[in-house]
PDB file of N, CA and C in Angstrom:
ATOM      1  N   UNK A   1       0.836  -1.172   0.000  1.00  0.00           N
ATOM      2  CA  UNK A   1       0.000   0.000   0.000  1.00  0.00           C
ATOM      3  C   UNK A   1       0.884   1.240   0.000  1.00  0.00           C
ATOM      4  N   UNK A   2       0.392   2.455  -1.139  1.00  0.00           N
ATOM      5  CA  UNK A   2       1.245   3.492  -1.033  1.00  0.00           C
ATOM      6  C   UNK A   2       0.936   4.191  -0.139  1.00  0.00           C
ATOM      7  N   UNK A   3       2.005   5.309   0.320  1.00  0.00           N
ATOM      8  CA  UNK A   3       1.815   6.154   1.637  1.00  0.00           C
ATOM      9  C   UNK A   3       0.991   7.232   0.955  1.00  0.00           C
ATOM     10  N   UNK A   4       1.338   7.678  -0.255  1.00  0.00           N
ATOM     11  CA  UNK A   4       0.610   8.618  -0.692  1.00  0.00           C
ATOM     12  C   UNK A   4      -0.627   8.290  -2.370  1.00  0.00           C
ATOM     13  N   UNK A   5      -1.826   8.429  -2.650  1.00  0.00           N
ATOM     14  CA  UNK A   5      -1.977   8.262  -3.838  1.00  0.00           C
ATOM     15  C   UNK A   5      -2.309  10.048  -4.647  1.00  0.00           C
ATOM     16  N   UNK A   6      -2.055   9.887  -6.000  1.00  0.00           N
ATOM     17  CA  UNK A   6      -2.829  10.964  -6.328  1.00  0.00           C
ATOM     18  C   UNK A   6      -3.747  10.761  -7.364  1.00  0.00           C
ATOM     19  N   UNK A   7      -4.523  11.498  -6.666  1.00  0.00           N
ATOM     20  CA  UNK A   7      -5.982  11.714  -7.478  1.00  0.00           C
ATOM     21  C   UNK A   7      -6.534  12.800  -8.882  1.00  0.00           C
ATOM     22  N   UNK A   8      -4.975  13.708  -8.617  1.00  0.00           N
ATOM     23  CA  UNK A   8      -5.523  14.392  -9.926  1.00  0.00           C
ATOM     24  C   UNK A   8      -5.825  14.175 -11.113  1.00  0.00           C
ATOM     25  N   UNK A   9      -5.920  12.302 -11.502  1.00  0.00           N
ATOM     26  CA  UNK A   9      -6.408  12.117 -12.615  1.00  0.00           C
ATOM     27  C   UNK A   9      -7.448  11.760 -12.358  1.00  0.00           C
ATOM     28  N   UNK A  10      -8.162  11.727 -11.601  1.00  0.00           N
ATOM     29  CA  UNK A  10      -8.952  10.619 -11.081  1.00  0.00           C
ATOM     30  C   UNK A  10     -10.663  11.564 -11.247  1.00  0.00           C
ATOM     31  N   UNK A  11     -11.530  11.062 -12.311  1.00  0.00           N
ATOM     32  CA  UNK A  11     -12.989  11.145 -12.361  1.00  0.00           C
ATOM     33  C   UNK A  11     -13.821  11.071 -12.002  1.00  0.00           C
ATOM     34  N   UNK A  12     -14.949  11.187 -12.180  1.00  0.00           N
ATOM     35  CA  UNK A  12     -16.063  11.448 -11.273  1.00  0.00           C
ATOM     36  C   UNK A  12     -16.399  10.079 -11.452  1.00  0.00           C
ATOM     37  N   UNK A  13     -17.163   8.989 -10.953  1.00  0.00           N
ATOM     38  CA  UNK A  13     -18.289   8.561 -10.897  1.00  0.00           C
ATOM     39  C   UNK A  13     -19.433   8.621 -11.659  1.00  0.00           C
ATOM     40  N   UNK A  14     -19.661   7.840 -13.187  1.00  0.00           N
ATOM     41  CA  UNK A  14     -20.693   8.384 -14.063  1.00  0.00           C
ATOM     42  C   UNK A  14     -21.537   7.714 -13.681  1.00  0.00           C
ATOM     43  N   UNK A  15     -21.937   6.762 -12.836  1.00  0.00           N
ATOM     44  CA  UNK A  15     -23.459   6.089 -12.399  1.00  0.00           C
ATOM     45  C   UNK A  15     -23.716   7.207 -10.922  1.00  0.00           C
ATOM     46  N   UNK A  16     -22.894   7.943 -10.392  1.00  0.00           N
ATOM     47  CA  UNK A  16     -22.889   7.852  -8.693  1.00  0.00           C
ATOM     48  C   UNK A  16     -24.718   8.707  -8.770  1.00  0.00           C
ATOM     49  N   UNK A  17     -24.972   9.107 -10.001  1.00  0.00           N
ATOM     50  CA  UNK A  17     -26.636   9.593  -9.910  1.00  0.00           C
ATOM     51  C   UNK A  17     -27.710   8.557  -9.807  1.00  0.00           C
ATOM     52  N   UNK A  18     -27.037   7.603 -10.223  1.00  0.00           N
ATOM     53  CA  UNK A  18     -27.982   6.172 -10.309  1.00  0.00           C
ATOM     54  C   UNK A  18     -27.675   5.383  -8.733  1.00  0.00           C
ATOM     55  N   UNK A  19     -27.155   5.741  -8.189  1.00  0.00           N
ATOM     56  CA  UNK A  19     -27.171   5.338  -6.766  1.00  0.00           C
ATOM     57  C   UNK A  19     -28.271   5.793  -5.593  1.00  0.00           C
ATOM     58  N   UNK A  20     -28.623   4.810  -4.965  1.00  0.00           N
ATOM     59  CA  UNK A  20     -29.840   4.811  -4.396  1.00  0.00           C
ATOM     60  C   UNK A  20     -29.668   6.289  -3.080  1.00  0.00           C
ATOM     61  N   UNK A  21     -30.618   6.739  -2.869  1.00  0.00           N
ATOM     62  CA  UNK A  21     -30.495   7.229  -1.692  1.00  0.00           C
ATOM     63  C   UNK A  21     -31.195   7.396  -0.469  1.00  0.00           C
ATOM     64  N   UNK A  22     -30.666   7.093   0.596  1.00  0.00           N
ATOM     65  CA  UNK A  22     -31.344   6.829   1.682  1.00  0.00           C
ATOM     66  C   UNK A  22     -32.463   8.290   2.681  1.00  0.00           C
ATOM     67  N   UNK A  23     -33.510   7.092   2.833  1.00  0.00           N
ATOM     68  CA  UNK A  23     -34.679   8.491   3.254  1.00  0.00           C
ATOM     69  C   UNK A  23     -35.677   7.508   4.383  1.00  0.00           C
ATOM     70  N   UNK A  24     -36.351   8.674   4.873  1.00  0.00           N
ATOM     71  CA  UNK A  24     -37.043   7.830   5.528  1.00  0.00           C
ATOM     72  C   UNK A  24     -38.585   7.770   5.718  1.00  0.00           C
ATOM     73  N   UNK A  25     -39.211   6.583   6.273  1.00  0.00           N
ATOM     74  CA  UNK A  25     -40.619   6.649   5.408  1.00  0.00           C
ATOM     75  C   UNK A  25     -41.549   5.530   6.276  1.00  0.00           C
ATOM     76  N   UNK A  26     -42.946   6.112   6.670  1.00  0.00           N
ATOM     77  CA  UNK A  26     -43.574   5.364   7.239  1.00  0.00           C
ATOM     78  C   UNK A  26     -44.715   4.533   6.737  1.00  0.00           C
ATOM     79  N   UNK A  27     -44.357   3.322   7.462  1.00  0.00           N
ATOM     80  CA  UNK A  27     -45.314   2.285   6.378  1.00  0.00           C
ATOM     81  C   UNK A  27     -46.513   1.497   7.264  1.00  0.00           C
ATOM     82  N   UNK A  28     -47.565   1.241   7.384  1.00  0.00           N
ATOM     83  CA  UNK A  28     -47.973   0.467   8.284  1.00  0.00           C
ATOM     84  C   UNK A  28     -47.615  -0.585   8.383  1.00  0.00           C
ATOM     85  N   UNK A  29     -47.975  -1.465   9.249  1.00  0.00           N
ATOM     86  CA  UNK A  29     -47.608  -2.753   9.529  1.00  0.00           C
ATOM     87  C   UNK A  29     -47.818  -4.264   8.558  1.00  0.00           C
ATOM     88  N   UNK A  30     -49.203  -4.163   7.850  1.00  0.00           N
ATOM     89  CA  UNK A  30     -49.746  -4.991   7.345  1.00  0.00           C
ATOM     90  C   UNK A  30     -49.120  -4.728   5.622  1.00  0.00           C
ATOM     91  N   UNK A  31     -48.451  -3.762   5.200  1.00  0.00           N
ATOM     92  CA  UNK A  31     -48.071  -3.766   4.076  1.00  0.00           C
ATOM     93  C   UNK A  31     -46.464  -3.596   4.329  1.00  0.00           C
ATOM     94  N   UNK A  32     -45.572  -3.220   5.386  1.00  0.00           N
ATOM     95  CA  UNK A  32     -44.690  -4.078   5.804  1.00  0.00           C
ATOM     96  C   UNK A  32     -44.646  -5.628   5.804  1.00  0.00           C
ATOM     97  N   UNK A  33     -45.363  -6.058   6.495  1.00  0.00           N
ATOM     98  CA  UNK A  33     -45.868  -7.596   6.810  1.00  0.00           C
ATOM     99  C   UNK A  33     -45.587  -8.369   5.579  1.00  0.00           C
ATOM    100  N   UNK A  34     -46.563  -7.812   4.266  1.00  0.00           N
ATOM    101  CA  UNK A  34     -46.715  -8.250   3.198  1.00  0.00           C
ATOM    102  C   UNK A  34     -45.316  -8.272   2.104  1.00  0.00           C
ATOM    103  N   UNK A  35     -44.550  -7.199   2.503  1.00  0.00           N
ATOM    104  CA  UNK A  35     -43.474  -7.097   1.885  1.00  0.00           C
ATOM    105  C   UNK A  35     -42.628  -8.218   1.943  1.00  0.00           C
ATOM    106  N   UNK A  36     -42.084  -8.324   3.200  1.00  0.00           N
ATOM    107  CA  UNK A  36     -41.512  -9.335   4.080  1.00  0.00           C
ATOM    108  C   UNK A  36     -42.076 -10.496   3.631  1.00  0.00           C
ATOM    109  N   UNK A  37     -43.171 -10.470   3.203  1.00  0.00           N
ATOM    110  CA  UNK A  37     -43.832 -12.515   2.729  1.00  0.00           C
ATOM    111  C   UNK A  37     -42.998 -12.429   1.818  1.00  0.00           C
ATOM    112  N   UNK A  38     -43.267 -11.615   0.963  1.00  0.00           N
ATOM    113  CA  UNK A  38     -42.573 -11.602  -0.266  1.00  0.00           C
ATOM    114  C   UNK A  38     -41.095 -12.020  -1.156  1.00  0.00           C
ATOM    115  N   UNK A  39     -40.330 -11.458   0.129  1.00  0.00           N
ATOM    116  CA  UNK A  39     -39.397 -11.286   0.318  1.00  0.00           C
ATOM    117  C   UNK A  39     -38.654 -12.727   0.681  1.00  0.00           C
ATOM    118  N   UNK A  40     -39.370 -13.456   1.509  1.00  0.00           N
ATOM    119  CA  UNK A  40     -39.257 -14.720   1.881  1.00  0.00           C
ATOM    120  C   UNK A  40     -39.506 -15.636   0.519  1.00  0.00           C
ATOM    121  N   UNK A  41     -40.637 -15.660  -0.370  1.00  0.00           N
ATOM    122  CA  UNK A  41     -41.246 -16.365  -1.076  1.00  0.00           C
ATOM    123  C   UNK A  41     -39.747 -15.953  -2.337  1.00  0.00           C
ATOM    124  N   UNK A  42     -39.564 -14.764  -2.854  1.00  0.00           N
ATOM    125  CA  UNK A  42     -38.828 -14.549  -3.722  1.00  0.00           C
ATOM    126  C   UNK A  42     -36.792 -14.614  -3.576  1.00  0.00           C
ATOM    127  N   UNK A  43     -36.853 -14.364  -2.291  1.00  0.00           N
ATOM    128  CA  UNK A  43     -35.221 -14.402  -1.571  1.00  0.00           C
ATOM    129  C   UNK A  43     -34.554 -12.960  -2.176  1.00  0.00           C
ATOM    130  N   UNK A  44     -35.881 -12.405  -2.318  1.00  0.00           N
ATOM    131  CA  UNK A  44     -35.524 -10.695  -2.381  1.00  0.00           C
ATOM    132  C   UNK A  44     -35.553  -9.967  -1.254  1.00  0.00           C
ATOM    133  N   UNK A  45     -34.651  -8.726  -0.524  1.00  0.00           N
ATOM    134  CA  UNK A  45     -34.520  -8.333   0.424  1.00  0.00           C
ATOM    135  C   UNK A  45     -35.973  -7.159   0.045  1.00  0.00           C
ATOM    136  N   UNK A  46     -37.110  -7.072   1.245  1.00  0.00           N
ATOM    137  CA  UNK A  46     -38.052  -6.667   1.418  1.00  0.00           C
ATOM    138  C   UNK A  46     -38.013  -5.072   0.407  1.00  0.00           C
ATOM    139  N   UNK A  47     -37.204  -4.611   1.641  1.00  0.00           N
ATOM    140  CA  UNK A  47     -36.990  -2.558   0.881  1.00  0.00           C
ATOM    141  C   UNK A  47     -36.583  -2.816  -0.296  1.00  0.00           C
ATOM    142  N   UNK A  48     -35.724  -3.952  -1.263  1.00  0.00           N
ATOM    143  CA  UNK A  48     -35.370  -4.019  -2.631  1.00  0.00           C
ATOM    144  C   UNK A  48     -36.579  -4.085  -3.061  1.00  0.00           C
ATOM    145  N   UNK A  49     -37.707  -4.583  -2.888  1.00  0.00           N
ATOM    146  CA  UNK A  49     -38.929  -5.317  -3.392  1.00  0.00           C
ATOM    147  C   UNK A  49     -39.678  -4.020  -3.382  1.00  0.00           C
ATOM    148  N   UNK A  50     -39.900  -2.724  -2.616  1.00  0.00           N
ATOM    149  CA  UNK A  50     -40.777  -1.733  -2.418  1.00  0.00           C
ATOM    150  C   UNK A  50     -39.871  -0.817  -3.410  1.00  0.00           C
ATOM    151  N   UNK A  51     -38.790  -0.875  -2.985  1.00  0.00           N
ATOM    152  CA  UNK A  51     -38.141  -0.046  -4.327  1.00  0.00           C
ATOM    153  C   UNK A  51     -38.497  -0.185  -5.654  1.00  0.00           C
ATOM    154  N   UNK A  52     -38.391  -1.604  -5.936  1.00  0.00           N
ATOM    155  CA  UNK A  52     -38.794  -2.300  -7.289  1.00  0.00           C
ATOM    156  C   UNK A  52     -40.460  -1.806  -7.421  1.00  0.00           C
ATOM    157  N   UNK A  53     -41.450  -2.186  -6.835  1.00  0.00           N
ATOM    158  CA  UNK A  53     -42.751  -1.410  -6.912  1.00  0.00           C
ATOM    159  C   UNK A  53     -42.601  -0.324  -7.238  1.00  0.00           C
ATOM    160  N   UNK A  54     -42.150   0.859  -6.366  1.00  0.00           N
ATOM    161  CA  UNK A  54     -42.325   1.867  -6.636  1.00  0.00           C
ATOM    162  C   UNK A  54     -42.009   2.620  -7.823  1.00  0.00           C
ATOM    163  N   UNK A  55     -40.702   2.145  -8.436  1.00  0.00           N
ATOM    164  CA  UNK A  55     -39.621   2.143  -9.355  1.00  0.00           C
ATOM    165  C   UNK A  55     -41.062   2.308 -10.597  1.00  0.00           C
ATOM    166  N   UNK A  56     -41.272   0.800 -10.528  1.00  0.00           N
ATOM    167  CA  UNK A  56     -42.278   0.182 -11.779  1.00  0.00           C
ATOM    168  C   UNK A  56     -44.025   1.731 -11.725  1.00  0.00           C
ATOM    169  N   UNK A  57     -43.933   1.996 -10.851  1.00  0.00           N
ATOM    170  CA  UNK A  57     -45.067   2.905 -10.499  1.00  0.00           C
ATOM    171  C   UNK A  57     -44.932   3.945 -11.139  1.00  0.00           C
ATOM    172  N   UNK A  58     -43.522   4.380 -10.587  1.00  0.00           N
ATOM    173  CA  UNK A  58     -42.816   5.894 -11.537  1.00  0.00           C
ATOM    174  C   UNK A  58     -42.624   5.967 -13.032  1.00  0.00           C
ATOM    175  N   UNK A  59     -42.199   4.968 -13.038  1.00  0.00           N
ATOM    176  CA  UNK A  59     -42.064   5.120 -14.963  1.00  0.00           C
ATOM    177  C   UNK A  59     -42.980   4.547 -15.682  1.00  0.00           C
ATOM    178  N   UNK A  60     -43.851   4.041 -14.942  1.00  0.00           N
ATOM    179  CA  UNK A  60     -45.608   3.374 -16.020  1.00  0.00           C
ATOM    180  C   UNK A  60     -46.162   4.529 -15.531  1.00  0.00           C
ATOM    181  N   UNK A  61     -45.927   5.791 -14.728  1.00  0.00           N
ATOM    182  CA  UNK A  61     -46.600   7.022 -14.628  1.00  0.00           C
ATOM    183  C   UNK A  61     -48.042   6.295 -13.842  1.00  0.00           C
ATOM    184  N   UNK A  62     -48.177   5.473 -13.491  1.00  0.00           N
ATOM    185  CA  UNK A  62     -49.617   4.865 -12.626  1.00  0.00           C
ATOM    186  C   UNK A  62     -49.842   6.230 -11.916  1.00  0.00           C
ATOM    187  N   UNK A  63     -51.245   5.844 -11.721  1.00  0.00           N
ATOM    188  CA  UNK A  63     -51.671   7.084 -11.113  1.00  0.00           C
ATOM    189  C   UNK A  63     -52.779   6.455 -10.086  1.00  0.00           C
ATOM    190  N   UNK A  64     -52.361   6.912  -8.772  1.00  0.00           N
ATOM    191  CA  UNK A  64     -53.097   6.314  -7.524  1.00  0.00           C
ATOM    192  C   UNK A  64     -54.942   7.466  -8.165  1.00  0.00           C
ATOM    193  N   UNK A  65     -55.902   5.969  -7.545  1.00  0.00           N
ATOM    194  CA  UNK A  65     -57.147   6.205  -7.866  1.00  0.00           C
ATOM    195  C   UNK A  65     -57.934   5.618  -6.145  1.00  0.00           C
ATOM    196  N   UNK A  66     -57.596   7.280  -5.723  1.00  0.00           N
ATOM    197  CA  UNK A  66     -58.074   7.198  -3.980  1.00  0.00           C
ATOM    198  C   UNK A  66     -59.142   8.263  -4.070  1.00  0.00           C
ATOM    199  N   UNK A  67     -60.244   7.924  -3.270  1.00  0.00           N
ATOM    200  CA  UNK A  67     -61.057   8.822  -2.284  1.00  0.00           C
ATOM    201  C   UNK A  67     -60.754   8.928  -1.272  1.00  0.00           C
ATOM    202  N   UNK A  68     -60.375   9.605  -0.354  1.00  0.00           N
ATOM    203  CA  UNK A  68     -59.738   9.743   1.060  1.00  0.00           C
ATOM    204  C   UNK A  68     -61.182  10.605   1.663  1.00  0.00           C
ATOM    205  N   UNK A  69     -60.695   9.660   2.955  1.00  0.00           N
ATOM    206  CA  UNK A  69     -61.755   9.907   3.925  1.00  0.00           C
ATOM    207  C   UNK A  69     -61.145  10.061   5.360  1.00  0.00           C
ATOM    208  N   UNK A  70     -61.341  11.125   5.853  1.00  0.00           N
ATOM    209  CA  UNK A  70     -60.519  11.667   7.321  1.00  0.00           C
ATOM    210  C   UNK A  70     -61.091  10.749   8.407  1.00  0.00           C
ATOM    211  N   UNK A  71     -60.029   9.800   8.998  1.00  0.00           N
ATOM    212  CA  UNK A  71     -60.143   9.300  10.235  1.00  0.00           C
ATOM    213  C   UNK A  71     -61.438   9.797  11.128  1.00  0.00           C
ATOM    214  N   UNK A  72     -62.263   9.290  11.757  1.00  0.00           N
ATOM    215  CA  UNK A  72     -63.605   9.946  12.578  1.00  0.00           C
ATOM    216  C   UNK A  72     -63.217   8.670  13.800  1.00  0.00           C
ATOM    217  N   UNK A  73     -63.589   8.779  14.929  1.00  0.00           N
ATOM    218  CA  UNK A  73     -63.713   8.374  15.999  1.00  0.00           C
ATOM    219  C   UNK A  73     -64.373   7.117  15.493  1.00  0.00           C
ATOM    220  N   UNK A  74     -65.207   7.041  14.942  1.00  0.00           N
ATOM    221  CA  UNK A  74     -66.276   5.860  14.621  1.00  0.00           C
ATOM    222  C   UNK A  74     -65.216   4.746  13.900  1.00  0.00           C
ATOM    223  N   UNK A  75     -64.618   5.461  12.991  1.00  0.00           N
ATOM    224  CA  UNK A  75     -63.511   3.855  12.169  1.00  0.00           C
ATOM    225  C   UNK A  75     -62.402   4.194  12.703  1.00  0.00           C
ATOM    226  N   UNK A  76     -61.954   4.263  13.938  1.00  0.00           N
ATOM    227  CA  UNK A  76     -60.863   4.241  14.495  1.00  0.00           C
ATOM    228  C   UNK A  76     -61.050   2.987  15.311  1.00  0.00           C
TER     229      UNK A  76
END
């Protein structure tokens, strides 16, 4: 191993934009849960598997088809 290296030839990284980046994000339990089957059934690591969803979501441009309805005491 050298004591010193130099880097002034040394380039950028042409994928380092294609590298994932870490964030953080809340999921309920039961679609956690489901991930994790998945994950088991395929020997894919779970968050690879939600990535991969989401991934496939973004570039087929899918478009979530929700009515949202505010939490009430009654369906809690």
């Amino acid at each position: 191993m050298q004591a010193e290296y130099d880097f002034s030839k040394a380039k950028k990284n042409p994928y380092a934009k294609r590298l994932k980046r870490r964030v953080t994000i809340r999921l309920d339990e039961r679609t956690v849960e489901y991930f994790k089957g998945l994950a088991e059934e395929t020997g894919i690591p779970y968050q690879t598997l939600i990535n991969l969803y989401l991934r496939d979501c973004a570039e087929s441009k899918r478009e979530l088809n929700l009515e949202w309805r505010p939490e009430t005491e009654a369906t809690k």
